[in-house]
C-alpha atoms as a PDB file:
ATOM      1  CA  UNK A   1      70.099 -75.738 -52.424  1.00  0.00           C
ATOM      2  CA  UNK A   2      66.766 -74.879 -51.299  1.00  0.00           C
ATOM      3  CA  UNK A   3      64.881 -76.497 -48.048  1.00  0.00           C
ATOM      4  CA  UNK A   4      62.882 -74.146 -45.737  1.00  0.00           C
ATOM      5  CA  UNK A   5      64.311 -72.901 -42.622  1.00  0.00           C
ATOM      6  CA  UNK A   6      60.963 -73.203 -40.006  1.00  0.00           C
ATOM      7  CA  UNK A   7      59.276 -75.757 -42.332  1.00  0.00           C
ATOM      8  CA  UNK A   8      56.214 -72.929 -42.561  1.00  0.00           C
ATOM      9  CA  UNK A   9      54.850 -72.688 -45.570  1.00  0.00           C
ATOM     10  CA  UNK A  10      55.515 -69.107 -46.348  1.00  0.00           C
ATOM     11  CA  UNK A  11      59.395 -69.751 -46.078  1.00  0.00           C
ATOM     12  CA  UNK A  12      58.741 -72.530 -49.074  1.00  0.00           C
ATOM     13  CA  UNK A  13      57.762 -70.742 -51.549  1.00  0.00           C
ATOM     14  CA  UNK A  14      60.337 -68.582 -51.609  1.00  0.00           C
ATOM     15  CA  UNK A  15      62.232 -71.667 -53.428  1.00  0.00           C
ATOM     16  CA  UNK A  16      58.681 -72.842 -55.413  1.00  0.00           C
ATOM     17  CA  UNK A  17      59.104 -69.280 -57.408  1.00  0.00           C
ATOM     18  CA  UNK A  18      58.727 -69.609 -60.927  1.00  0.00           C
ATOM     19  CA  UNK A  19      61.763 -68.544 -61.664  1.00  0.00           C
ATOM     20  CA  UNK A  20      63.358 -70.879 -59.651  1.00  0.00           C
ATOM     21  CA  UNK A  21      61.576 -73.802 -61.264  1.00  0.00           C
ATOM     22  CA  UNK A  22      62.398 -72.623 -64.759  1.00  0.00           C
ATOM     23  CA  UNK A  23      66.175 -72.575 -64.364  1.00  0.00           C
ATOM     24  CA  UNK A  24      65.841 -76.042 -62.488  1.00  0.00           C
ATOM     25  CA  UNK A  25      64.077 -76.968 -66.052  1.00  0.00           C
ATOM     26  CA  UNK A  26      66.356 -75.761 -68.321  1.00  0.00           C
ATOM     27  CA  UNK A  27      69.423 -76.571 -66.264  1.00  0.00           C
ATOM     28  CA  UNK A  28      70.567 -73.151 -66.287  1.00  0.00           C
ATOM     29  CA  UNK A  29      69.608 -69.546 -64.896  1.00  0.00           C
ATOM     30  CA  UNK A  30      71.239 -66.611 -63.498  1.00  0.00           C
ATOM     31  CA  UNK A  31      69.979 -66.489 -60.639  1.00  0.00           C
ATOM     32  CA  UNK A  32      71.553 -65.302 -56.949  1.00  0.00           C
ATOM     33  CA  UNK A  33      70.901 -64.976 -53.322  1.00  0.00           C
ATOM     34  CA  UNK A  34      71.046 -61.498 -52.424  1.00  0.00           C
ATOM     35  CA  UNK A  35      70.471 -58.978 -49.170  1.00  0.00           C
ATOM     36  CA  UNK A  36      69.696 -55.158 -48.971  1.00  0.00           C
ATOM     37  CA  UNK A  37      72.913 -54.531 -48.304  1.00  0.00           C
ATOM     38  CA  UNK A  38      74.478 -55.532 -51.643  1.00  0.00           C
ATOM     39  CA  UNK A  39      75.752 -58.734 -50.672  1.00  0.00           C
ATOM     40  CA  UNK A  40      75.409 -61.842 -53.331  1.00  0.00           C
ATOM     41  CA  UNK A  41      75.756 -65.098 -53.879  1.00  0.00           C
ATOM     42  CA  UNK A  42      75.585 -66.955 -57.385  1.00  0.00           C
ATOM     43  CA  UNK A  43      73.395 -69.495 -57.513  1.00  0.00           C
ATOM     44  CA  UNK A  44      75.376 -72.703 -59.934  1.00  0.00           C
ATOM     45  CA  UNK A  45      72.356 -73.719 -61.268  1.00  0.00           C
ATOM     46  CA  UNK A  46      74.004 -75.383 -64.130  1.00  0.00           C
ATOM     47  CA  UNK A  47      76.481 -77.488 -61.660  1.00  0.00           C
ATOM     48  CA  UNK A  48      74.196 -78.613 -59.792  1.00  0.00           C
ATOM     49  CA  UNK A  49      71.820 -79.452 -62.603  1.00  0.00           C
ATOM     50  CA  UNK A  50      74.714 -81.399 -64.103  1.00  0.00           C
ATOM     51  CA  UNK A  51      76.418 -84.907 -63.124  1.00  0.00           C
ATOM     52  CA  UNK A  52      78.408 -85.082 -59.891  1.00  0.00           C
ATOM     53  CA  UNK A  53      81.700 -83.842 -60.561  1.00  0.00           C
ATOM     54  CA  UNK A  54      85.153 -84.155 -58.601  1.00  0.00           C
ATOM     55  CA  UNK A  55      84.082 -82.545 -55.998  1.00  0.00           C
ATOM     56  CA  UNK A  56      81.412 -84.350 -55.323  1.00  0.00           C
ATOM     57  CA  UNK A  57      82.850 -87.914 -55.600  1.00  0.00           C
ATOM     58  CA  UNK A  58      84.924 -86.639 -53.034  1.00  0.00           C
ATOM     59  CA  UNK A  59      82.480 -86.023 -50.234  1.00  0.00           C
ATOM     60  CA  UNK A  60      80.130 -89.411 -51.548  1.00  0.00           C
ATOM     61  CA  UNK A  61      83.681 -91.501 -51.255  1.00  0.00           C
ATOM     62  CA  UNK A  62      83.332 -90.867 -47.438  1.00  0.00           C
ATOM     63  CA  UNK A  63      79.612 -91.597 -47.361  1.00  0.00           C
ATOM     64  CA  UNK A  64      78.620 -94.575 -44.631  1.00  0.00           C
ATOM     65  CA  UNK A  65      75.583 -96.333 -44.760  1.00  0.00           C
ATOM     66  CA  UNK A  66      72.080 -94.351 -45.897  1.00  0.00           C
ATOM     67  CA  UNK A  67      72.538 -90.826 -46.798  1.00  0.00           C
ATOM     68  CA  UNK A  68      70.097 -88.399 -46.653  1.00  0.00           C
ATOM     69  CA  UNK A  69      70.795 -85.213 -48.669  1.00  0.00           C
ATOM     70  CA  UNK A  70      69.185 -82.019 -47.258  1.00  0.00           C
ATOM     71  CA  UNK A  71      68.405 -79.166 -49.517  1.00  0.00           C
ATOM     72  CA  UNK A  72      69.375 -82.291 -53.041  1.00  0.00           C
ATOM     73  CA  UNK A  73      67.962 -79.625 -55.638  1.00  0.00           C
ATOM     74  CA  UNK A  74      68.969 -81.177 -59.046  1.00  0.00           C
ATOM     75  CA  UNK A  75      69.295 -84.298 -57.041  1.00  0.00           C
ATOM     76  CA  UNK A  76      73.311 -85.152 -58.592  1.00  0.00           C
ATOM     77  CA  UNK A  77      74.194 -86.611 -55.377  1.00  0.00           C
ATOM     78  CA  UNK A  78      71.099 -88.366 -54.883  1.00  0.00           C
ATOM     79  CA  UNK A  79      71.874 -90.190 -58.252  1.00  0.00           C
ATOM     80  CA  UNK A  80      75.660 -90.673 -58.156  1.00  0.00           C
ATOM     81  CA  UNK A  81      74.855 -92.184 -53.971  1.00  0.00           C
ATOM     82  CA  UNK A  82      72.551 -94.651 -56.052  1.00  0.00           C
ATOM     83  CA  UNK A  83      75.696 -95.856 -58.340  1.00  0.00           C
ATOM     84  CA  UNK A  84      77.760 -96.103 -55.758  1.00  0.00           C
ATOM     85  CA  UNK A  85      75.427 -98.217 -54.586  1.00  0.00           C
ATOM     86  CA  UNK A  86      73.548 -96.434 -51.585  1.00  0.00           C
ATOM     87  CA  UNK A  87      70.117 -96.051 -50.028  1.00  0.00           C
ATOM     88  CA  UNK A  88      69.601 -92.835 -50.123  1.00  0.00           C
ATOM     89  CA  UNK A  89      67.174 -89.650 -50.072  1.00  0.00           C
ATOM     90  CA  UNK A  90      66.696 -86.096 -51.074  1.00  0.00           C
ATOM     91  CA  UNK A  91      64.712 -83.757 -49.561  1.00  0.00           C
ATOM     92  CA  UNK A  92      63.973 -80.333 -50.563  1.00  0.00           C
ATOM     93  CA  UNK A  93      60.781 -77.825 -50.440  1.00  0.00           C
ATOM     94  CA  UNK A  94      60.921 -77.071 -53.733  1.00  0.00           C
ATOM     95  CA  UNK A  95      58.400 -79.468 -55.874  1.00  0.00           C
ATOM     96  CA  UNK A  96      60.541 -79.106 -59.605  1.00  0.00           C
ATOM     97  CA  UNK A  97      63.921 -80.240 -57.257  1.00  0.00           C
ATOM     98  CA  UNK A  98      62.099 -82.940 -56.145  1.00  0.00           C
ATOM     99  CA  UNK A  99      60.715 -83.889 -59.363  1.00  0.00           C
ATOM    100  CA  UNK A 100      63.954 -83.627 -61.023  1.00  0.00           C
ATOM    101  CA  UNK A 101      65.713 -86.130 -58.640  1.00  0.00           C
ATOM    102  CA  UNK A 102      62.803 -88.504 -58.916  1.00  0.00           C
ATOM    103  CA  UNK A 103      63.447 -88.402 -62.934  1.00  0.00           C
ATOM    104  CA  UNK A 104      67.119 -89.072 -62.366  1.00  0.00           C
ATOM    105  CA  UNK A 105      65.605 -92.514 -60.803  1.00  0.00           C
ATOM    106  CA  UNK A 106      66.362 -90.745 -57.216  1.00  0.00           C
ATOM    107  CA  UNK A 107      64.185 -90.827 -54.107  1.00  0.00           C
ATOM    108  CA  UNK A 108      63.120 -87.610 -52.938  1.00  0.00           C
ATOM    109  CA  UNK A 109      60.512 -85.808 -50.705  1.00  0.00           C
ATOM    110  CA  UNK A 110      58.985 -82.537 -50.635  1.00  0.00           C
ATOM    111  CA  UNK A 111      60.117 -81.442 -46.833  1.00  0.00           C
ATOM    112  CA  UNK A 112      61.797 -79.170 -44.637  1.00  0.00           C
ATOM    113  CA  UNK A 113      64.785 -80.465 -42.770  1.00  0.00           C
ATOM    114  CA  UNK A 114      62.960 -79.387 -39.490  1.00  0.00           C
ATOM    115  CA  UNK A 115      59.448 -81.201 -40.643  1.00  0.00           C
ATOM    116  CA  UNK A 116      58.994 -85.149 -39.493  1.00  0.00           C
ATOM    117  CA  UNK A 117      61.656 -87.269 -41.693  1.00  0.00           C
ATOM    118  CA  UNK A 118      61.593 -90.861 -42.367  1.00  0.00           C
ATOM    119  CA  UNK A 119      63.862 -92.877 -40.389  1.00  0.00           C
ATOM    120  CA  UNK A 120      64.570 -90.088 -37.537  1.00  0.00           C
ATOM    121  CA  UNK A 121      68.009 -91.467 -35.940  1.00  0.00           C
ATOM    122  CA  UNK A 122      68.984 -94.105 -38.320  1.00  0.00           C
ATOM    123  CA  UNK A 123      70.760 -92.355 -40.911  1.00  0.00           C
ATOM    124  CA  UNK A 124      74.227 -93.149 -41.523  1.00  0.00           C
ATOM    125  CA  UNK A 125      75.326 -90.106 -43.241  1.00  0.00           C
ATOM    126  CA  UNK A 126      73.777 -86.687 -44.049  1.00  0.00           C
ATOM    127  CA  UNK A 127      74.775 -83.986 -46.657  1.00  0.00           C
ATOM    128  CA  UNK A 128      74.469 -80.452 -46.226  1.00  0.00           C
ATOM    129  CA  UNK A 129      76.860 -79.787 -49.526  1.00  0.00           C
ATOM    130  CA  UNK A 130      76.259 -76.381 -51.947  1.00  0.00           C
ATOM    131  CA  UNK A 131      75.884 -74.145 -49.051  1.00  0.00           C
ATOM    132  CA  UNK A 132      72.816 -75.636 -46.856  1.00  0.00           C
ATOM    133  CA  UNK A 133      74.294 -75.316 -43.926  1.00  0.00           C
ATOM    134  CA  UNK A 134      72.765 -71.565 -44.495  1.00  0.00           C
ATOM    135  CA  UNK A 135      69.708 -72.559 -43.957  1.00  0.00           C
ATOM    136  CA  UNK A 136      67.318 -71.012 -41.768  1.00  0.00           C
ATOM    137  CA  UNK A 137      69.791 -68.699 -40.715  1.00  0.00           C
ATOM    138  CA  UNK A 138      70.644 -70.482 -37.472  1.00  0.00           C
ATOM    139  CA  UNK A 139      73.580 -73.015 -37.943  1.00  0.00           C
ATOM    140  CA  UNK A 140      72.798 -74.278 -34.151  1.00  0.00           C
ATOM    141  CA  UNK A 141      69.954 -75.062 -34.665  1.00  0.00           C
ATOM    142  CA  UNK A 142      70.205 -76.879 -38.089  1.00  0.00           C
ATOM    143  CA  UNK A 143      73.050 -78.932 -36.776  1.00  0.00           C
ATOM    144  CA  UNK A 144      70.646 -79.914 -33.723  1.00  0.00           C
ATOM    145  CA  UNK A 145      68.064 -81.070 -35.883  1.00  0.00           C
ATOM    146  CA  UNK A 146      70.138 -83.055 -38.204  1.00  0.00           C
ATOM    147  CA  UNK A 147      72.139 -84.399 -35.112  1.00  0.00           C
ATOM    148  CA  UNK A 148      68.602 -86.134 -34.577  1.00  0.00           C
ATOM    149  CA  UNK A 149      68.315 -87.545 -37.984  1.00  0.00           C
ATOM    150  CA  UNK A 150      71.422 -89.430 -37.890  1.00  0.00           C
ATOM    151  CA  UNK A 151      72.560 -92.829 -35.784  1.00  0.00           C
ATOM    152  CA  UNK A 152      74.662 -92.760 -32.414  1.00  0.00           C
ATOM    153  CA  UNK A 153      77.793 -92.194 -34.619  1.00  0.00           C
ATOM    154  CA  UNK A 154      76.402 -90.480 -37.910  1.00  0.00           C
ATOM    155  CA  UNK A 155      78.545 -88.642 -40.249  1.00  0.00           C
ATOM    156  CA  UNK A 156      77.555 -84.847 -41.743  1.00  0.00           C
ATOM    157  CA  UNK A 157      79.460 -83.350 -44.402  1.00  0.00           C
ATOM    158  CA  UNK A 158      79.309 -79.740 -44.719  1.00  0.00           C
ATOM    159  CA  UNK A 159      80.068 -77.647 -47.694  1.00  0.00           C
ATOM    160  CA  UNK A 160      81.108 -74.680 -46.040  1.00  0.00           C
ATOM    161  CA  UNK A 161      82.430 -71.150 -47.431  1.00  0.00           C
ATOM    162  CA  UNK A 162      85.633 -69.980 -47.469  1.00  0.00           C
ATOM    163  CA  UNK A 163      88.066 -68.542 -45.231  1.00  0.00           C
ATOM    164  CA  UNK A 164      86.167 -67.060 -41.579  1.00  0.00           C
ATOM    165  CA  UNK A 165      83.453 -66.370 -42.495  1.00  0.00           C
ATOM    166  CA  UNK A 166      80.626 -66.320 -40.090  1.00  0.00           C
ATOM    167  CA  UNK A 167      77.304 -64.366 -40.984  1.00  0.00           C
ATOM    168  CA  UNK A 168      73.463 -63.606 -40.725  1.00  0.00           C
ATOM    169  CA  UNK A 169      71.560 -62.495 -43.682  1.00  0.00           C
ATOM    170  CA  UNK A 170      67.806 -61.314 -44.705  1.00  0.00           C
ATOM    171  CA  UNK A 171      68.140 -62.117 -48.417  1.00  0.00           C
ATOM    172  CA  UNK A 172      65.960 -62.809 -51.657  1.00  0.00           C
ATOM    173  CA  UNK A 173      66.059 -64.553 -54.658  1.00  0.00           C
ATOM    174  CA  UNK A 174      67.292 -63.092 -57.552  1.00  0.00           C
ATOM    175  CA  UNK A 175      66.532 -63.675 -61.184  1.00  0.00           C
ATOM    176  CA  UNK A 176      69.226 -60.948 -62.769  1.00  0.00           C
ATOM    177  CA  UNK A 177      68.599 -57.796 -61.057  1.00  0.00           C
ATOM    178  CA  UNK A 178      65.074 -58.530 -60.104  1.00  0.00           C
ATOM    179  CA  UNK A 179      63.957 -59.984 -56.721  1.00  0.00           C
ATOM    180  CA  UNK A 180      61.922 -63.410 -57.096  1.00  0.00           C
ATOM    181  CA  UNK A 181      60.709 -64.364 -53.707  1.00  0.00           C
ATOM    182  CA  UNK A 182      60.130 -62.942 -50.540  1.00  0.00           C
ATOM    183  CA  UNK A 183      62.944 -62.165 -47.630  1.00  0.00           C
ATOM    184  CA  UNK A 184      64.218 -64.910 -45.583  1.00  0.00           C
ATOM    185  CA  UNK A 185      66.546 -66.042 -43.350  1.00  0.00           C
ATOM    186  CA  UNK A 186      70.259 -67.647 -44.116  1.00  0.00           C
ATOM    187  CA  UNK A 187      73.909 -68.313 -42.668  1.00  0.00           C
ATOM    188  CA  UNK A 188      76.973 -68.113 -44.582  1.00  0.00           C
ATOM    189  CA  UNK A 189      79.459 -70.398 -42.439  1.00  0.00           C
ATOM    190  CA  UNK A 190      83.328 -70.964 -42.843  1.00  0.00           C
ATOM    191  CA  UNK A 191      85.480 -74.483 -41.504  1.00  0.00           C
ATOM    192  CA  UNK A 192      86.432 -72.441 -38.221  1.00  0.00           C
ATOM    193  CA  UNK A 193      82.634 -71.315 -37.195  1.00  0.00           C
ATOM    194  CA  UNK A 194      81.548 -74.478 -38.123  1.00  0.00           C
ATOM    195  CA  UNK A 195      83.689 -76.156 -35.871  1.00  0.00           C
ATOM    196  CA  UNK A 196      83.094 -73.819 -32.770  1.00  0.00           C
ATOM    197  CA  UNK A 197      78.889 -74.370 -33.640  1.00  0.00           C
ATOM    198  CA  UNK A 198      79.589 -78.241 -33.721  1.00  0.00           C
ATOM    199  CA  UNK A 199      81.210 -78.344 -30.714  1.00  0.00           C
ATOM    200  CA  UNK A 200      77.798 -77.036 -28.959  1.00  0.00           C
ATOM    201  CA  UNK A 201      75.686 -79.099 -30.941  1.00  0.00           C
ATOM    202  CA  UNK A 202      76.445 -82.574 -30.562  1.00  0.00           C
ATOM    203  CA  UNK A 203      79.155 -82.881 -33.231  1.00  0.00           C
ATOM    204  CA  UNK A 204      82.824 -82.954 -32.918  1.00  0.00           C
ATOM    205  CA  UNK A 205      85.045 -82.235 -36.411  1.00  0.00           C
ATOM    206  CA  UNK A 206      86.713 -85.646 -38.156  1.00  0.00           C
ATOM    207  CA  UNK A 207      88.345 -84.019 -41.323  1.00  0.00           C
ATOM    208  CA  UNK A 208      88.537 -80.510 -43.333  1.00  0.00           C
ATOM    209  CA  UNK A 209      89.219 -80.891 -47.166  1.00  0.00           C
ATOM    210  CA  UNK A 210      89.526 -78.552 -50.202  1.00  0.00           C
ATOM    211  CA  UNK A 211      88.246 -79.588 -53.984  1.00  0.00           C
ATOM    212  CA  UNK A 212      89.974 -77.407 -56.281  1.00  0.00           C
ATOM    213  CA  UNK A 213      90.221 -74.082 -54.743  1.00  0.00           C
ATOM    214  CA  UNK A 214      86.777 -72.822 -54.265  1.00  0.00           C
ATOM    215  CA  UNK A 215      84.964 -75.509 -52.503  1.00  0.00           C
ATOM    216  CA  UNK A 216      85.826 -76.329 -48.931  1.00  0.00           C
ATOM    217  CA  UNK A 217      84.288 -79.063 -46.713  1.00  0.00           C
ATOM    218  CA  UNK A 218      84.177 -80.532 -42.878  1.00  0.00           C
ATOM    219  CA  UNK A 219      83.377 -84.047 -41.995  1.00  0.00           C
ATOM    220  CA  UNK A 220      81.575 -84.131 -38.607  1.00  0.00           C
ATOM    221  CA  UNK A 221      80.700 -87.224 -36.447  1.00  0.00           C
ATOM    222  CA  UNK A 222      77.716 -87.417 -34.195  1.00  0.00           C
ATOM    223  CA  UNK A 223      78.636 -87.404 -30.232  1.00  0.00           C
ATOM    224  CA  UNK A 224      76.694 -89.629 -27.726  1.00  0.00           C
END
Protein backbone atom coordinates (compact mmCIF):
# COMPACT_ATOMS: atom_id res chain seq x y z
CA UNK A 1 0.00 0.00 0.00
CA UNK A 2 2.36 2.67 -0.67
CA UNK A 3 3.13 4.27 -4.35
CA UNK A 4 3.51 8.10 -4.64
CA UNK A 5 0.74 10.18 -5.78
CA UNK A 6 2.79 12.94 -8.31
CA UNK A 7 5.76 10.52 -8.66
CA UNK A 8 7.97 13.63 -6.97
CA UNK A 9 10.31 12.60 -4.86
CA UNK A 10 9.24 14.33 -1.74
CA UNK A 11 5.80 12.40 -1.84
CA UNK A 12 8.16 9.00 -1.73
CA UNK A 13 9.61 9.18 1.12
CA UNK A 14 6.86 9.54 3.02
CA UNK A 15 6.54 5.54 2.43
CA UNK A 16 10.75 5.07 2.53
CA UNK A 17 10.37 6.17 6.47
CA UNK A 18 12.15 4.03 8.68
CA UNK A 19 9.49 3.04 10.36
CA UNK A 20 7.79 1.94 7.54
CA UNK A 21 10.65 -0.26 6.41
CA UNK A 22 11.02 -1.86 9.81
CA UNK A 23 7.47 -3.20 10.09
CA UNK A 24 7.80 -4.33 6.32
CA UNK A 25 10.97 -6.32 7.95
CA UNK A 26 9.55 -7.80 10.71
CA UNK A 27 6.18 -8.44 9.12
CA UNK A 28 4.42 -6.59 11.67
CA UNK A 29 3.95 -2.88 13.05
CA UNK A 30 1.30 -0.73 14.32
CA UNK A 31 1.29 1.57 12.20
CA UNK A 32 -1.81 3.89 10.63
CA UNK A 33 -2.71 6.53 8.20
CA UNK A 34 -3.95 9.39 9.99
CA UNK A 35 -5.25 13.28 9.36
CA UNK A 36 -5.47 16.36 11.75
CA UNK A 37 -8.75 15.82 12.16
CA UNK A 38 -8.63 12.50 14.05
CA UNK A 39 -9.45 10.33 11.32
CA UNK A 40 -7.43 6.77 11.01
CA UNK A 41 -6.82 4.06 9.19
CA UNK A 42 -4.89 0.79 10.36
CA UNK A 43 -2.33 -0.10 8.39
CA UNK A 44 -2.46 -4.58 8.15
CA UNK A 45 0.99 -4.78 7.97
CA UNK A 46 0.99 -8.31 9.08
CA UNK A 47 -1.73 -9.35 6.21
CA UNK A 48 -0.17 -8.06 3.79
CA UNK A 49 3.24 -9.28 4.87
CA UNK A 50 1.65 -12.73 4.99
CA UNK A 51 0.51 -15.29 2.10
CA UNK A 52 -2.49 -14.35 -0.03
CA UNK A 53 -5.44 -15.29 1.76
CA UNK A 54 -9.23 -15.81 0.64
CA UNK A 55 -9.64 -12.72 -0.24
CA UNK A 56 -7.12 -12.43 -2.34
CA UNK A 57 -7.52 -15.65 -4.41
CA UNK A 58 -10.65 -14.14 -5.05
CA UNK A 59 -9.69 -11.03 -6.95
CA UNK A 60 -6.34 -13.14 -8.69
CA UNK A 61 -9.17 -15.91 -9.85
CA UNK A 62 -10.49 -13.08 -12.16
CA UNK A 63 -7.03 -11.96 -13.24
CA UNK A 64 -6.55 -11.97 -17.37
CA UNK A 65 -3.40 -11.97 -18.92
CA UNK A 66 -0.26 -9.79 -17.23
CA UNK A 67 -1.08 -8.09 -14.09
CA UNK A 68 0.51 -5.30 -12.85
CA UNK A 69 -0.02 -4.60 -9.12
CA UNK A 70 0.17 -0.89 -8.13
CA UNK A 71 1.13 0.07 -4.67
CA UNK A 72 2.32 -4.56 -4.20
CA UNK A 73 4.01 -3.66 -0.72
CA UNK A 74 4.78 -7.16 0.76
CA UNK A 75 4.38 -8.27 -2.77
CA UNK A 76 1.58 -11.47 -1.71
CA UNK A 77 -0.14 -10.95 -4.87
CA UNK A 78 2.82 -10.56 -6.87
CA UNK A 79 3.83 -14.13 -5.64
CA UNK A 80 0.51 -16.01 -5.51
CA UNK A 81 -0.07 -14.24 -9.63
CA UNK A 82 3.34 -16.18 -10.19
CA UNK A 83 1.68 -19.69 -8.97
CA UNK A 84 -1.12 -19.22 -10.68
CA UNK A 85 0.98 -18.99 -13.30
CA UNK A 86 1.10 -15.20 -14.45
CA UNK A 87 3.48 -12.56 -15.76
CA UNK A 88 3.28 -10.19 -13.54
CA UNK A 89 4.73 -6.94 -11.71
CA UNK A 90 4.78 -4.88 -8.60
CA UNK A 91 5.45 -1.54 -8.33
CA UNK A 92 5.76 0.53 -5.35
CA UNK A 93 8.02 3.69 -4.15
CA UNK A 94 9.01 2.20 -1.28
CA UNK A 95 12.63 0.36 -1.77
CA UNK A 96 12.08 -2.50 1.42
CA UNK A 97 8.39 -3.32 -0.56
CA UNK A 98 10.18 -3.75 -3.47
CA UNK A 99 12.88 -5.71 -2.04
CA UNK A 100 10.57 -7.89 -0.23
CA UNK A 101 8.61 -8.95 -3.41
CA UNK A 102 11.84 -9.51 -5.26
CA UNK A 103 12.81 -12.08 -2.26
CA UNK A 104 9.45 -13.76 -2.61
CA UNK A 105 10.94 -14.57 -6.32
CA UNK A 106 8.48 -11.56 -7.52
CA UNK A 107 9.24 -8.86 -10.08
CA UNK A 108 9.03 -5.51 -8.83
CA UNK A 109 10.10 -1.85 -9.53
CA UNK A 110 10.73 1.09 -7.52
CA UNK A 111 8.00 3.61 -9.30
CA UNK A 112 5.14 5.75 -9.05
CA UNK A 113 2.02 4.69 -10.85
CA UNK A 114 2.14 8.14 -12.68
CA UNK A 115 6.13 7.70 -13.61
CA UNK A 116 6.95 5.86 -17.22
CA UNK A 117 5.89 1.98 -16.76
CA UNK A 118 6.99 -0.87 -18.78
CA UNK A 119 4.63 -2.05 -21.26
CA UNK A 120 2.28 1.25 -21.25
CA UNK A 121 -1.12 -0.22 -22.85
CA UNK A 122 -0.49 -3.85 -22.86
CA UNK A 123 -1.45 -4.92 -19.56
CA UNK A 124 -4.14 -7.30 -19.20
CA UNK A 125 -5.12 -6.69 -15.72
CA UNK A 126 -4.17 -4.15 -13.00
CA UNK A 127 -4.63 -4.26 -9.14
CA UNK A 128 -5.30 -1.44 -7.04
CA UNK A 129 -6.30 -3.94 -3.91
CA UNK A 130 -5.56 -2.77 0.08
CA UNK A 131 -6.84 0.63 -0.48
CA UNK A 132 -4.62 2.20 -3.49
CA UNK A 133 -7.16 3.52 -5.14
CA UNK A 134 -6.38 6.41 -2.35
CA UNK A 135 -3.64 7.34 -3.85
CA UNK A 136 -2.69 10.71 -4.66
CA UNK A 137 -5.82 11.87 -3.46
CA UNK A 138 -7.46 12.19 -6.87
CA UNK A 139 -9.35 8.93 -7.88
CA UNK A 140 -9.85 10.63 -11.55
CA UNK A 141 -6.94 10.99 -12.12
CA UNK A 142 -5.43 7.62 -10.92
CA UNK A 143 -8.04 5.77 -12.88
CA UNK A 144 -6.86 7.92 -16.05
CA UNK A 145 -3.46 6.94 -15.68
CA UNK A 146 -3.98 3.33 -15.13
CA UNK A 147 -6.68 3.38 -17.97
CA UNK A 148 -3.35 4.00 -20.04
CA UNK A 149 -1.45 1.15 -18.65
CA UNK A 150 -3.86 -1.41 -19.59
CA UNK A 151 -4.96 -2.99 -23.27
CA UNK A 152 -8.17 -1.85 -25.32
CA UNK A 153 -10.23 -4.09 -22.93
CA UNK A 154 -8.08 -4.26 -19.60
CA UNK A 155 -9.49 -5.28 -16.38
CA UNK A 156 -8.85 -3.13 -12.83
CA UNK A 157 -9.84 -4.48 -9.64
CA UNK A 158 -10.37 -2.12 -6.94
CA UNK A 159 -10.35 -2.75 -3.28
CA UNK A 160 -12.57 -0.18 -2.25
CA UNK A 161 -13.98 0.87 1.36
CA UNK A 162 -17.09 0.29 2.65
CA UNK A 163 -20.45 1.57 2.40
CA UNK A 164 -20.49 5.54 0.57
CA UNK A 165 -17.86 6.63 1.32
CA UNK A 166 -16.28 9.28 -0.74
CA UNK A 167 -13.38 11.51 0.78
CA UNK A 168 -10.21 13.81 0.59
CA UNK A 169 -7.60 13.64 3.19
CA UNK A 170 -4.10 15.44 4.21
CA UNK A 171 -2.78 12.56 6.32
CA UNK A 172 0.59 11.10 7.83
CA UNK A 173 2.05 8.09 8.76
CA UNK A 174 1.75 6.86 12.00
CA UNK A 175 3.97 4.65 14.06
CA UNK A 176 1.59 4.44 17.44
CA UNK A 177 0.79 7.89 18.33
CA UNK A 178 3.74 9.44 16.65
CA UNK A 179 3.74 10.91 13.10
CA UNK A 180 6.45 9.19 10.70
CA UNK A 181 6.42 11.05 7.48
CA UNK A 182 5.40 14.14 6.14
CA UNK A 183 1.58 15.19 5.01
CA UNK A 184 0.24 13.97 1.84
CA UNK A 185 -2.47 13.52 -0.20
CA UNK A 186 -5.14 10.39 -0.25
CA UNK A 187 -8.83 9.24 -1.23
CA UNK A 188 -10.87 6.95 0.69
CA UNK A 189 -13.43 5.59 -2.06
CA UNK A 190 -16.61 3.32 -1.63
CA UNK A 191 -18.29 0.77 -4.72
CA UNK A 192 -20.87 3.71 -5.49
CA UNK A 193 -18.11 6.70 -5.97
CA UNK A 194 -16.09 4.44 -7.65
CA UNK A 195 -18.52 3.70 -10.11
CA UNK A 196 -19.70 7.39 -10.77
CA UNK A 197 -15.48 8.28 -11.12
CA UNK A 198 -15.23 5.28 -13.65
CA UNK A 199 -17.83 6.29 -15.62
CA UNK A 200 -15.75 9.67 -16.43
CA UNK A 201 -12.64 7.98 -16.75
CA UNK A 202 -12.70 5.49 -19.32
CA UNK A 203 -14.02 2.56 -17.27
CA UNK A 204 -17.41 1.14 -17.03
CA UNK A 205 -18.20 -1.37 -13.75
CA UNK A 206 -18.27 -5.45 -14.64
CA UNK A 207 -18.85 -6.89 -11.05
CA UNK A 208 -19.00 -5.74 -7.17
CA UNK A 209 -18.03 -8.55 -4.62
CA UNK A 210 -17.64 -8.87 -0.81
CA UNK A 211 -14.79 -11.26 0.97
CA UNK A 212 -15.92 -11.85 4.34
CA UNK A 213 -17.46 -8.76 5.59
CA UNK A 214 -14.84 -6.15 5.65
CA UNK A 215 -13.32 -6.19 2.29
CA UNK A 216 -15.31 -5.02 -0.69
CA UNK A 217 -14.20 -4.94 -4.37
CA UNK A 218 -15.27 -3.64 -8.11
CA UNK A 219 -14.13 -5.20 -11.29
CA UNK A 220 -13.82 -2.50 -13.99
CA UNK A 221 -13.21 -2.98 -17.78
CA UNK A 222 -11.37 -0.52 -19.93
CA UNK A 223 -13.74 1.44 -22.60
CA UNK A 224 -12.49 2.21 -26.18
Amino acid sequence: MSTSGSGSADTAEDWNNGSYAAAMHARRGNLSLRDADGWCCPLDVERWCARADAGDHAVLRRCKGRVLDIGCGAGRLVEALLHRGHCALGIDVSPSAVITTVRRGGAALRRSVFDPIPDEGTWGTALLIDGNIGIGGDPCRLLRRIRDLVHGHGLLIVETASGDADERRRVRIHAGQHAVSGVFPWAVVGAAALGRYAQVSGWRTVERWTAGERRHFVALRARR
